[in-house]
C-alpha atoms as a PDB file:
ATOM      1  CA  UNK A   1       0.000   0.000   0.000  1.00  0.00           C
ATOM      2  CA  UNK A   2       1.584   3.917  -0.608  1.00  0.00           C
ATOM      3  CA  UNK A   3       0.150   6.718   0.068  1.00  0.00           C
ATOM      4  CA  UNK A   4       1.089  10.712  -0.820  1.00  0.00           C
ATOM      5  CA  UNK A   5       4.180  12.595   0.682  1.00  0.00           C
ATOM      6  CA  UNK A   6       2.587  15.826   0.214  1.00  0.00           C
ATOM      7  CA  UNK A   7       2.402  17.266   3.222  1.00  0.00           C
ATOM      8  CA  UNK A   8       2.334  20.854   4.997  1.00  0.00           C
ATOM      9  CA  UNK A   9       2.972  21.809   8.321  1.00  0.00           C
ATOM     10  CA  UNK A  10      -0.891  21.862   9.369  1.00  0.00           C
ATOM     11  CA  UNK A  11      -1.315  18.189   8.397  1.00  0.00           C
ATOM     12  CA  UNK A  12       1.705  16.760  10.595  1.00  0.00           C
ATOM     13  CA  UNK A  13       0.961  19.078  13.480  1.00  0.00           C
ATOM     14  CA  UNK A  14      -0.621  16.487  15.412  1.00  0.00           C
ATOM     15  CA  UNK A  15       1.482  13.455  14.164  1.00  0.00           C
ATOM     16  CA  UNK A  16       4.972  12.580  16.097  1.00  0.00           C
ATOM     17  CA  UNK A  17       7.880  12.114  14.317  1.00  0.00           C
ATOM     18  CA  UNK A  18       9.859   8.509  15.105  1.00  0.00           C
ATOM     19  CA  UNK A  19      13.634   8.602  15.317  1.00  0.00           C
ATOM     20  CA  UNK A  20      15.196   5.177  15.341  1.00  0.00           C
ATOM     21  CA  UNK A  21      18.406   5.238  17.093  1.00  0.00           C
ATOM     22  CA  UNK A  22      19.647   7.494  20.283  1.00  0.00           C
ATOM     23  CA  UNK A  23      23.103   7.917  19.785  1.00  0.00           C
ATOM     24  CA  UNK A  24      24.995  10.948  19.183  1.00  0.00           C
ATOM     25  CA  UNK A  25      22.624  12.165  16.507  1.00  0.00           C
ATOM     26  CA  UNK A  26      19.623  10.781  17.257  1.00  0.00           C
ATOM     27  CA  UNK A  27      19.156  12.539  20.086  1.00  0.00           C
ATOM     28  CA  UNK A  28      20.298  15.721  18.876  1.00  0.00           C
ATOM     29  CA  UNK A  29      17.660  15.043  16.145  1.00  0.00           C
ATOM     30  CA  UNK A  30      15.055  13.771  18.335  1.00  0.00           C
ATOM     31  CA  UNK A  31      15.826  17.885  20.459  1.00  0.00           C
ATOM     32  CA  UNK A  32      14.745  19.362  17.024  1.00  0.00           C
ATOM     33  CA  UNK A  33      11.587  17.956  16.120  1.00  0.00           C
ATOM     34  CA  UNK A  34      10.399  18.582  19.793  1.00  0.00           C
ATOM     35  CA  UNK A  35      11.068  21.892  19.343  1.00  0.00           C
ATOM     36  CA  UNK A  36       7.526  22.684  17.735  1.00  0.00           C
ATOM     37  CA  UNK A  37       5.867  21.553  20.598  1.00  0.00           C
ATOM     38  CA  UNK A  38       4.930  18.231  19.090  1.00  0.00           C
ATOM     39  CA  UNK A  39       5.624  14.158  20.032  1.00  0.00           C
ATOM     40  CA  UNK A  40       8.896  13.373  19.337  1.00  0.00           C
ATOM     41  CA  UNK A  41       9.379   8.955  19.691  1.00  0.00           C
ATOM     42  CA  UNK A  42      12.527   7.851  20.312  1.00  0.00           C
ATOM     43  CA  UNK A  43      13.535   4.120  19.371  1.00  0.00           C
ATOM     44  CA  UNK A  44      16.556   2.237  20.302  1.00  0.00           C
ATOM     45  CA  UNK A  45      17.048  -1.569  21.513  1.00  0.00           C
ATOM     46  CA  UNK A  46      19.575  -0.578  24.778  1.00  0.00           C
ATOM     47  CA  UNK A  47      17.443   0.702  27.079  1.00  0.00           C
ATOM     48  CA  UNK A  48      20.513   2.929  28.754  1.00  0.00           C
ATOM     49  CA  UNK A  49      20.784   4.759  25.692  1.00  0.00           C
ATOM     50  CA  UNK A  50      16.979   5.076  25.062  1.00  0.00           C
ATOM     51  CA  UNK A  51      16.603   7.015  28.656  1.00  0.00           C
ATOM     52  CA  UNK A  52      19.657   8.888  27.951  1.00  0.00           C
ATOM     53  CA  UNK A  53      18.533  10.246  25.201  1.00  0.00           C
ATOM     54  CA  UNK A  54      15.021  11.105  26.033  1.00  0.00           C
ATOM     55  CA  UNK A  55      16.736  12.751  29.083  1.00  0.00           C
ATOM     56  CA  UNK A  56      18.831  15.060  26.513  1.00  0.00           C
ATOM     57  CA  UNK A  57      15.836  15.993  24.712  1.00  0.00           C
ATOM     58  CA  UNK A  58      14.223  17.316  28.207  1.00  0.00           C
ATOM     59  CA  UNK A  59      17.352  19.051  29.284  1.00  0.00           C
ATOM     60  CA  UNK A  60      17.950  20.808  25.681  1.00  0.00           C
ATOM     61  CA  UNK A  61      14.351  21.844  24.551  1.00  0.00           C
ATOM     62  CA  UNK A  62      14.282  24.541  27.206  1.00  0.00           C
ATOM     63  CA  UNK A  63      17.370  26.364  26.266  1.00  0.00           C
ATOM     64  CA  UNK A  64      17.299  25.667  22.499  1.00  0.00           C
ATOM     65  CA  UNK A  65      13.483  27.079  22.001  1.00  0.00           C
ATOM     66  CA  UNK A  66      14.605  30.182  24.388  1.00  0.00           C
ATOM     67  CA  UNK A  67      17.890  30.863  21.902  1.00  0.00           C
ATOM     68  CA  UNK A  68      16.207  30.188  18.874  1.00  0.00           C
ATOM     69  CA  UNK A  69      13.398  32.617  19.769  1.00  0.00           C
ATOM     70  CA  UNK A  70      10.618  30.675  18.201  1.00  0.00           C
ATOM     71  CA  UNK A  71       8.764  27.248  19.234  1.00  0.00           C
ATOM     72  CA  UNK A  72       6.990  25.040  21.904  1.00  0.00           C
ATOM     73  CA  UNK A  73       8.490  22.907  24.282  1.00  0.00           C
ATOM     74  CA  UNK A  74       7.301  19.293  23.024  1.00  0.00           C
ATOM     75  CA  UNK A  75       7.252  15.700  24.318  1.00  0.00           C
ATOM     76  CA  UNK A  76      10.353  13.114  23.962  1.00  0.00           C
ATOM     77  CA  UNK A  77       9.237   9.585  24.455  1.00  0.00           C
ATOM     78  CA  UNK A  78      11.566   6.479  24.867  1.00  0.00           C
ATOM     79  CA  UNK A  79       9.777   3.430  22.948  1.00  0.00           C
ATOM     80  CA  UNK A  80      10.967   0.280  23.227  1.00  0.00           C
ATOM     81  CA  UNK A  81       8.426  -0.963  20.637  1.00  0.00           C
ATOM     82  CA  UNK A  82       9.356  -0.040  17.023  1.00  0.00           C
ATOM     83  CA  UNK A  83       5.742  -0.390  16.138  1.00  0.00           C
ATOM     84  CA  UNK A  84       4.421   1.649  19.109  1.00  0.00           C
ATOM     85  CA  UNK A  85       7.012   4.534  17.725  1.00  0.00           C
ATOM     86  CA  UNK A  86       5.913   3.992  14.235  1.00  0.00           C
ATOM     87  CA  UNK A  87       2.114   4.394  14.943  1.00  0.00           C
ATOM     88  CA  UNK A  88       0.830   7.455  13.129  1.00  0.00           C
ATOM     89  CA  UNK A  89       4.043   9.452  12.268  1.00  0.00           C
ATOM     90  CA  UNK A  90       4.363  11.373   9.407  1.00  0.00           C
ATOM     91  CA  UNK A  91       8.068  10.927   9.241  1.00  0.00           C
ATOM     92  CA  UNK A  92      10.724   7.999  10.340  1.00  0.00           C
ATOM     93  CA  UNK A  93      14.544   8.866  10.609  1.00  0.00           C
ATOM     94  CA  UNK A  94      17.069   6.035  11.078  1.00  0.00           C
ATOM     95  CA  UNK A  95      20.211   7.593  12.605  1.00  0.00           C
ATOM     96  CA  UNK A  96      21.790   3.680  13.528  1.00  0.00           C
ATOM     97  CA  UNK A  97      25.609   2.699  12.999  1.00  0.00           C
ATOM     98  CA  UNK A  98      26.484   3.384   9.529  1.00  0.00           C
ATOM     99  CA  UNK A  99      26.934  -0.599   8.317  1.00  0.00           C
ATOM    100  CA  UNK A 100      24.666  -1.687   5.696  1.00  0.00           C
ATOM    101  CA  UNK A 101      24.234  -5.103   7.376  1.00  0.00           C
ATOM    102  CA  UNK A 102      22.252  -2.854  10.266  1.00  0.00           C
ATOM    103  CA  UNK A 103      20.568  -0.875   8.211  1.00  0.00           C
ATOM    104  CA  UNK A 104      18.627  -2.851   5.287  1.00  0.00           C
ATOM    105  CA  UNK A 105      16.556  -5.628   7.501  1.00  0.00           C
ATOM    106  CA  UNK A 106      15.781  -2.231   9.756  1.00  0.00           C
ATOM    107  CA  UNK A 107      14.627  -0.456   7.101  1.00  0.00           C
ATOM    108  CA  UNK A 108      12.673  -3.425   6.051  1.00  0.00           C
ATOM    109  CA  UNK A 109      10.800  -3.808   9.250  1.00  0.00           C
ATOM    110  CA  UNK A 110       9.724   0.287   9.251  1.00  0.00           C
ATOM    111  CA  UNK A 111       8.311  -0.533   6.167  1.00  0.00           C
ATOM    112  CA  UNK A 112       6.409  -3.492   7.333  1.00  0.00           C
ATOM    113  CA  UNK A 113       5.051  -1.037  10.767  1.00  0.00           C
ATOM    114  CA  UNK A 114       4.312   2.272   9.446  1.00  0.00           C
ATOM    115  CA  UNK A 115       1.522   3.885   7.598  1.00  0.00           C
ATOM    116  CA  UNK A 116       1.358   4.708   4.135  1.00  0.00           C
ATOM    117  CA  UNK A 117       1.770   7.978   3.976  1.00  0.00           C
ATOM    118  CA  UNK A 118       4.793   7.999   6.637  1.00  0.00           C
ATOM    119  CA  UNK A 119       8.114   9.551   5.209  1.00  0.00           C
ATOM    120  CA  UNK A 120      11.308   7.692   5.461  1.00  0.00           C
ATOM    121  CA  UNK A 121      14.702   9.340   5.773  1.00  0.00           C
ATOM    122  CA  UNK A 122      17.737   8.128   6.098  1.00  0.00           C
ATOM    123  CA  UNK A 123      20.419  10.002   8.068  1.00  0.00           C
ATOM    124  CA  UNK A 124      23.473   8.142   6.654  1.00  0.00           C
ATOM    125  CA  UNK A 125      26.332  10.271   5.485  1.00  0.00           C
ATOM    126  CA  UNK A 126      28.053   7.357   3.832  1.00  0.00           C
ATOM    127  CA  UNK A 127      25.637   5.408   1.762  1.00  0.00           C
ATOM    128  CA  UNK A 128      22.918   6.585  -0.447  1.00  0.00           C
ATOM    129  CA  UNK A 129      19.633   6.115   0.521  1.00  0.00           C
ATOM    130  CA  UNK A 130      18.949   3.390  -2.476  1.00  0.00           C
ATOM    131  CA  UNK A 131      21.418   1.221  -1.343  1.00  0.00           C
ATOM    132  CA  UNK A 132      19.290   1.121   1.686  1.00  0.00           C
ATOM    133  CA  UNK A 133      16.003   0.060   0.169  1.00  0.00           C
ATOM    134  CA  UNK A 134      15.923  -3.376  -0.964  1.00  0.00           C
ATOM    135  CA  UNK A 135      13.001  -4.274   2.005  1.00  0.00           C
ATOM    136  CA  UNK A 136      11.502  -0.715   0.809  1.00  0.00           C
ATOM    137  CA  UNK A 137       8.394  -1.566  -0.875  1.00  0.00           C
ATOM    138  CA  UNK A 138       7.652   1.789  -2.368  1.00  0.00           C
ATOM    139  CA  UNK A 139      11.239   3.468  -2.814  1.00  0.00           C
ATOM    140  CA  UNK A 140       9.359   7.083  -3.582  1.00  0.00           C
ATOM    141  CA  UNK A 141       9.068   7.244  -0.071  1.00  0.00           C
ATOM    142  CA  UNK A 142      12.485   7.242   1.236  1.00  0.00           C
ATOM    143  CA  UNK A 143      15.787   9.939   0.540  1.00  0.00           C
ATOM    144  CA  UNK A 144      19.100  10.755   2.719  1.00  0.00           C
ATOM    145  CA  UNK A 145      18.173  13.540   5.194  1.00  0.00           C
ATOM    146  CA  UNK A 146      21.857  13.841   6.762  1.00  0.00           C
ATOM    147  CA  UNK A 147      22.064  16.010   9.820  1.00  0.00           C
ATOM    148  CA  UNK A 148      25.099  17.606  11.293  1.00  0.00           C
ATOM    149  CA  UNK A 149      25.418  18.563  14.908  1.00  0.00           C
ATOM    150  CA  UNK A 150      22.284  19.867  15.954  1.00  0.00           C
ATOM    151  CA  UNK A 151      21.703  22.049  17.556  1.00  0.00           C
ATOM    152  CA  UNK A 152      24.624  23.934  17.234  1.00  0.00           C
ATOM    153  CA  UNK A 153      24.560  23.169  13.378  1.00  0.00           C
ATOM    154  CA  UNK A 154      21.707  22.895  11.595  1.00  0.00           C
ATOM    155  CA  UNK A 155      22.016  22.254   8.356  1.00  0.00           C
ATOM    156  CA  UNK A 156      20.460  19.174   6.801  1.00  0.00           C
ATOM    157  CA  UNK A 157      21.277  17.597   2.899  1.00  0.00           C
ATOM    158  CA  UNK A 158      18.378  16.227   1.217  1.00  0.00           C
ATOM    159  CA  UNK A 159      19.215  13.949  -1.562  1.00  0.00           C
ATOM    160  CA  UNK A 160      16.520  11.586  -3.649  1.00  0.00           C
ATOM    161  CA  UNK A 161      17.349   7.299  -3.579  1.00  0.00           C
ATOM    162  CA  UNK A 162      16.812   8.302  -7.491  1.00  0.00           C
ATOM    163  CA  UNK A 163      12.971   7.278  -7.178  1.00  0.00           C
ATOM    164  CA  UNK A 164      12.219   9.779  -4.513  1.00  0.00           C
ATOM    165  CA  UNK A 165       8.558  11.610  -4.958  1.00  0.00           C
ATOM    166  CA  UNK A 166       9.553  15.020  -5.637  1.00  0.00           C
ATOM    167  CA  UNK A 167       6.204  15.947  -3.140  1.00  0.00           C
ATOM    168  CA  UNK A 168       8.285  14.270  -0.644  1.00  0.00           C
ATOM    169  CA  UNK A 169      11.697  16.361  -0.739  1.00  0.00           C
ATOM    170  CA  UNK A 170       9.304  19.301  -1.196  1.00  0.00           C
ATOM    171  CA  UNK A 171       7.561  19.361   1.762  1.00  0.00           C
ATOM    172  CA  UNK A 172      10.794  18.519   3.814  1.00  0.00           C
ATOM    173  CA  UNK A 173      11.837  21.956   1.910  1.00  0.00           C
ATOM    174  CA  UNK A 174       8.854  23.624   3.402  1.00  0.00           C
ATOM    175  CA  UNK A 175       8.737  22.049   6.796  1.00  0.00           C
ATOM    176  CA  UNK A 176      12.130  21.485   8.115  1.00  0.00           C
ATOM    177  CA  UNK A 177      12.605  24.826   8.581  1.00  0.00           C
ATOM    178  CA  UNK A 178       9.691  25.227  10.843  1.00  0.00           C
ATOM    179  CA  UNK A 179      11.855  23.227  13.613  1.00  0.00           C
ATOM    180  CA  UNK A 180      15.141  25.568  12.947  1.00  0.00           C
ATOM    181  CA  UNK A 181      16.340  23.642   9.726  1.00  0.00           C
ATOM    182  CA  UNK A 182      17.997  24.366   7.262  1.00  0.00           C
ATOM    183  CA  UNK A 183      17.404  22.076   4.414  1.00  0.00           C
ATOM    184  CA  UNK A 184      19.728  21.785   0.885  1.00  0.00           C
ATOM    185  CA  UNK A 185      19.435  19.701  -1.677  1.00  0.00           C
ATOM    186  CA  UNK A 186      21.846  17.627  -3.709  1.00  0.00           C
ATOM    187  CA  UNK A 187      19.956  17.571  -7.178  1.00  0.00           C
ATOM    188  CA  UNK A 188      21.702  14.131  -7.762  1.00  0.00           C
ATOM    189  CA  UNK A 189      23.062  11.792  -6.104  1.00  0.00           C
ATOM    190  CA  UNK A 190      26.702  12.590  -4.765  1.00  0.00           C
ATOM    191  CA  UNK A 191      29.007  10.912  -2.468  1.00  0.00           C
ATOM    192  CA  UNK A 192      29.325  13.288   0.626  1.00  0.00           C
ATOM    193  CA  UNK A 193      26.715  15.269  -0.939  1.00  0.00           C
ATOM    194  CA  UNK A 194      27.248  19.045  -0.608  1.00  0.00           C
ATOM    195  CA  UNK A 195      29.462  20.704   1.840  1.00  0.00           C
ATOM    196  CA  UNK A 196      30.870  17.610   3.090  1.00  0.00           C
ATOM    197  CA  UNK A 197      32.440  16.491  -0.390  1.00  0.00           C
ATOM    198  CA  UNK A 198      33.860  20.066  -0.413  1.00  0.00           C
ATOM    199  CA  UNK A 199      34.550  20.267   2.881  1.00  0.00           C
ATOM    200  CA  UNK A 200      36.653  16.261   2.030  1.00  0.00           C
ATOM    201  CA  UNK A 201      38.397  18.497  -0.493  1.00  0.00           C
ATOM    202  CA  UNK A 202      39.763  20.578   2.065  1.00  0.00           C
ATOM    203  CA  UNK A 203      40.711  18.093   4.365  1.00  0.00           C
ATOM    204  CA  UNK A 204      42.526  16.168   1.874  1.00  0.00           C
ATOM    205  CA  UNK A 205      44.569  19.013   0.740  1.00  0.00           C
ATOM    206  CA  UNK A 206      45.510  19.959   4.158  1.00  0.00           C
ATOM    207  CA  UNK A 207      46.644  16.774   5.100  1.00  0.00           C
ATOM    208  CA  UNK A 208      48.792  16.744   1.775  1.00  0.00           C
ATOM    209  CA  UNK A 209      50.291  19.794   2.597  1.00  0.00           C
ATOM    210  CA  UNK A 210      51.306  18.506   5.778  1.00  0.00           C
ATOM    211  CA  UNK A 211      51.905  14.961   4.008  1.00  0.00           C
ATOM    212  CA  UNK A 212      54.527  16.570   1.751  1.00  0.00           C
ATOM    213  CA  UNK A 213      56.585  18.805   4.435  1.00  0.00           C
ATOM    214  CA  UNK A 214      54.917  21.824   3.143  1.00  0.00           C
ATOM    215  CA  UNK A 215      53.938  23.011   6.391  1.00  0.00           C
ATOM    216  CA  UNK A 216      52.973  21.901  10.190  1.00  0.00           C
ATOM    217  CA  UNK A 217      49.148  21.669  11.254  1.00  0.00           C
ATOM    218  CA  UNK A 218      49.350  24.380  13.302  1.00  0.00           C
ATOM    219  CA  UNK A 219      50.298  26.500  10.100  1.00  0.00           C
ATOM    220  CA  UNK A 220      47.411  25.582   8.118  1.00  0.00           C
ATOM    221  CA  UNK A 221      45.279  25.748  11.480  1.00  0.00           C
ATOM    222  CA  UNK A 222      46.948  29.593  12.121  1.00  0.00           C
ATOM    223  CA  UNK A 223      46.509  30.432   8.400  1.00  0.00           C
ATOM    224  CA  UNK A 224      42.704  29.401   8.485  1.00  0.00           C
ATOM    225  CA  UNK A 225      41.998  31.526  11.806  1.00  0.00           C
ATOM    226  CA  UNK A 226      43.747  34.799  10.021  1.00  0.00           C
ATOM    227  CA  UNK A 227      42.335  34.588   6.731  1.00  0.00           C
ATOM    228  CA  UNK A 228      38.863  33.508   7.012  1.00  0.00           C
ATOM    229  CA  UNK A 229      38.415  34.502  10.975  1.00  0.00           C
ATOM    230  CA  UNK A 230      37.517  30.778  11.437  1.00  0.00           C
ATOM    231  CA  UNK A 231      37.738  29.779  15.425  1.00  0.00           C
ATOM    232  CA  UNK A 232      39.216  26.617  14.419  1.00  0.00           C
ATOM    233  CA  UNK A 233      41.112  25.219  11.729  1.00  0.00           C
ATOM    234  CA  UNK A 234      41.101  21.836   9.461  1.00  0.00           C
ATOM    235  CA  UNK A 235      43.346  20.283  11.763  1.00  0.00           C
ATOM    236  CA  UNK A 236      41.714  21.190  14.731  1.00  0.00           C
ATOM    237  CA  UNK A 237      38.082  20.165  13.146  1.00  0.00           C
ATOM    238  CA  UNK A 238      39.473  16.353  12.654  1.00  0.00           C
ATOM    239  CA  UNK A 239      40.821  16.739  16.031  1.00  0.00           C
ATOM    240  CA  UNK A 240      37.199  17.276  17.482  1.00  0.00           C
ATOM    241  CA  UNK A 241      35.835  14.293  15.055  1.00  0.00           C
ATOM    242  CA  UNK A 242      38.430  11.714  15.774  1.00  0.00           C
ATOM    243  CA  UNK A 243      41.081  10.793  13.354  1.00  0.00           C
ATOM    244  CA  UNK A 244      39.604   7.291  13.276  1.00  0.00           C
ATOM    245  CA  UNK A 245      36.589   8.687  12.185  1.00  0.00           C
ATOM    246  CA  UNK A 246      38.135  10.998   9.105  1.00  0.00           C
ATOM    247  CA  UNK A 247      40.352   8.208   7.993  1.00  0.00           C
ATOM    248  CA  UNK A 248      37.767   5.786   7.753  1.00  0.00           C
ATOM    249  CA  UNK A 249      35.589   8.783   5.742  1.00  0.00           C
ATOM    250  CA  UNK A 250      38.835   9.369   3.550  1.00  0.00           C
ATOM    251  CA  UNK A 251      39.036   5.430   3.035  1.00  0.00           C
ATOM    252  CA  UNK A 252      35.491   5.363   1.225  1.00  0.00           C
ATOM    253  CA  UNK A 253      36.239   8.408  -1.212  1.00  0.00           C
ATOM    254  CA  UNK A 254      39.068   6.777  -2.311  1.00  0.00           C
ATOM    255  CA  UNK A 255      37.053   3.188  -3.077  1.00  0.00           C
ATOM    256  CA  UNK A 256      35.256   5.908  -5.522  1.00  0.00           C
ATOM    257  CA  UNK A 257      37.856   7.972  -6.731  1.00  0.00           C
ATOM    258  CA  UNK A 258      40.881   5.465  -6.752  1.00  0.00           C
ATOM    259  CA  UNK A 259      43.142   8.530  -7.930  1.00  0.00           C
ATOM    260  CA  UNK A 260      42.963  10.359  -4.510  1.00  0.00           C
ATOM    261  CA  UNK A 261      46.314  10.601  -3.438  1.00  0.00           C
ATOM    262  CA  UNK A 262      47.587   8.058  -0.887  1.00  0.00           C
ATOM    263  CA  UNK A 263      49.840  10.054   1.351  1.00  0.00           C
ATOM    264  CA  UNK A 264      46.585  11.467   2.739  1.00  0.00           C
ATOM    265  CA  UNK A 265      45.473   8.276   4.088  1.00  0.00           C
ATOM    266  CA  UNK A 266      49.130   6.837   5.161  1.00  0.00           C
ATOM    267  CA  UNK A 267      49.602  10.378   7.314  1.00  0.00           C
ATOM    268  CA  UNK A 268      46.202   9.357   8.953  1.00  0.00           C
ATOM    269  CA  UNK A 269      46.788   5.844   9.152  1.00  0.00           C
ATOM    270  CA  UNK A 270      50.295   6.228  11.042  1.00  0.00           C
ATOM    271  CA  UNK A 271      48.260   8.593  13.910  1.00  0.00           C
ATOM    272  CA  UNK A 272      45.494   5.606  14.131  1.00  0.00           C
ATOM    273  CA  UNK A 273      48.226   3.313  14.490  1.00  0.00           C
ATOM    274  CA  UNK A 274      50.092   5.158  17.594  1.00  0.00           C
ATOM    275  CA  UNK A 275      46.396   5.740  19.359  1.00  0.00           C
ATOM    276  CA  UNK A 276      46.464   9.323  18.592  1.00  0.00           C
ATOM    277  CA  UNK A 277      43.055   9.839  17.308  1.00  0.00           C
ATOM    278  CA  UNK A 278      42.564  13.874  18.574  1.00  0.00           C
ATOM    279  CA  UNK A 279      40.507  14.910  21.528  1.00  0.00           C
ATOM    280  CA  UNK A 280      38.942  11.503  22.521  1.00  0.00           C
ATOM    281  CA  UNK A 281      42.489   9.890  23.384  1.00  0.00           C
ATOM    282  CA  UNK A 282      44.543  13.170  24.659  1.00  0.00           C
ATOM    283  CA  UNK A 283      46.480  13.384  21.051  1.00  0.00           C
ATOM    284  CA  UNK A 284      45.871  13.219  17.755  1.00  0.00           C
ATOM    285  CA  UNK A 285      47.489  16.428  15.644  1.00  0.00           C
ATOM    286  CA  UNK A 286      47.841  18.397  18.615  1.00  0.00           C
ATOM    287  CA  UNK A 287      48.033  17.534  22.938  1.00  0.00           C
ATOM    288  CA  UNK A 288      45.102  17.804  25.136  1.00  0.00           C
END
């Protein structure tokens, strides 16, 4: 059975919104579509995680509604049943661990539990949403809706599984902004979509400048701070991510573009190899 995407803000009013997954994103995604004053359901399988994150949701909605300067406080709930968080929304977003083993039986079973008309986003930055969809019985429903770090940074990439109902990505145009927003799309389908396959670009060439004895990180770092009045520099940024992270982001441009240069991912690689992967371990370009 499918049903129409078209929606506007008056029709999902009353409907929640089901996040599935309460990790560092979900949450943080689960804050913004509270912030209307609306249901927000939170699904996750560990139960610590699932009252953590409804917990952050509480905390935050306060604060982020008062700074933002428009919007209702709403309602997190923690739902151990995917069905029970399934019933009625207008929109599902699976933040989970980004392995397609995880994701395509999930996304087969919140096709199986909600209704018709429900939208389906993925919030993978690695993987197109069609890759995602083989348990998808009507692919027009689903696209990548990839998130940064709410609320702090709140841009979102909308990009179609190439079937996606244009209604669909339109009313996520119109309505994502009414929960402080910002939505962009990618008008085809692109690895790293937008401003992360630029901001890749950046990275890279950073690291090759280091790479090649060109210059330290805190160069590039000072030169970045100076020049564009940025608080923080490339170096700094993979710092705050984890070099684990950024290496293993670098890894999967280069199984698409095999001519990305290698020195990139060998300057990584030897900090991931000593345990130096930035602000989580003490190290990683610079000591904390």
């Amino acid at each position: 059975m499918t049903g129409s995407y078209t929606h506007t803000f008056e029709d999902i009013r009353d409907r929640p919104v089901a996040v599935i997954g309460a990790g560092t994103l979900g949450r943080r995604i689960a804050l913004m579509f509270a912030s209307r004053g609306g249901t927000v359901r939170i699904h996750a399988r560990r139960a610590d995680q699932l009252a953590e994150a409804a917990r952050y949701v509480v905390d935050g909605l306060p604060k982020l509604v008062q700074d933002r300067g428009f919007g209702e406080i709403g309602v997190a709930l923690p739902m151990t049943s995917l069905d029970e968080a399934l019933d009625d929304a207008w929109l599902a977003v699976e933040s989970v661990p980004e392995k397609l083993e995880i994701k395509v039986p999930l996304w087969g079973r919140i096709d199986q539990s909600a209704p018709p008309d429900t939208i389906f986003a993925t919030n993978s930055s690695s993987y197109p949403s069609r890759l995602l969809a083989d348990n998808v019985g009507d692919r027009r429903r689903l696209c990548n809706m990839h998130f940064y770090m709410p609320p702090q940074v709140n841009g979102v990439d909308l990009m179609s599984d190439g079937e996606t109902d244009r209604g669909l990505l339109d009313t996520l145009l119109a309505v994502l902004p009414e929960f402080g927003l910002h939505p962009f799309e990618a008008l085809k389908e692109s690895t790293g979509f937008i401003f992360n396959r630029i901001w890749a670009a950046i990275k890279r060439e950073s690291l090759a400048v280091v790479a090649e004895g060109v210059a330290r990180p805190e160069d590039v770092d000072g030169l970045f701070r100076v020049n564009l009045g940025v608080a923080a520099g490339p170096f700094q940024m993979m710092d705050a991510v984890g070099l684990d992270v950024v290496l293993d982001i670098e890894n999967h441009y280069a199984q698409e573009f095999p001519h990305l240069p290698k020195s990139v991912r060998d300057l990584l690689q030897s900090y991931v190899d000593a345990g130096k992967l930035g602000i989580k371990t003490g190290e990683g370009f610079y000591k904390y």
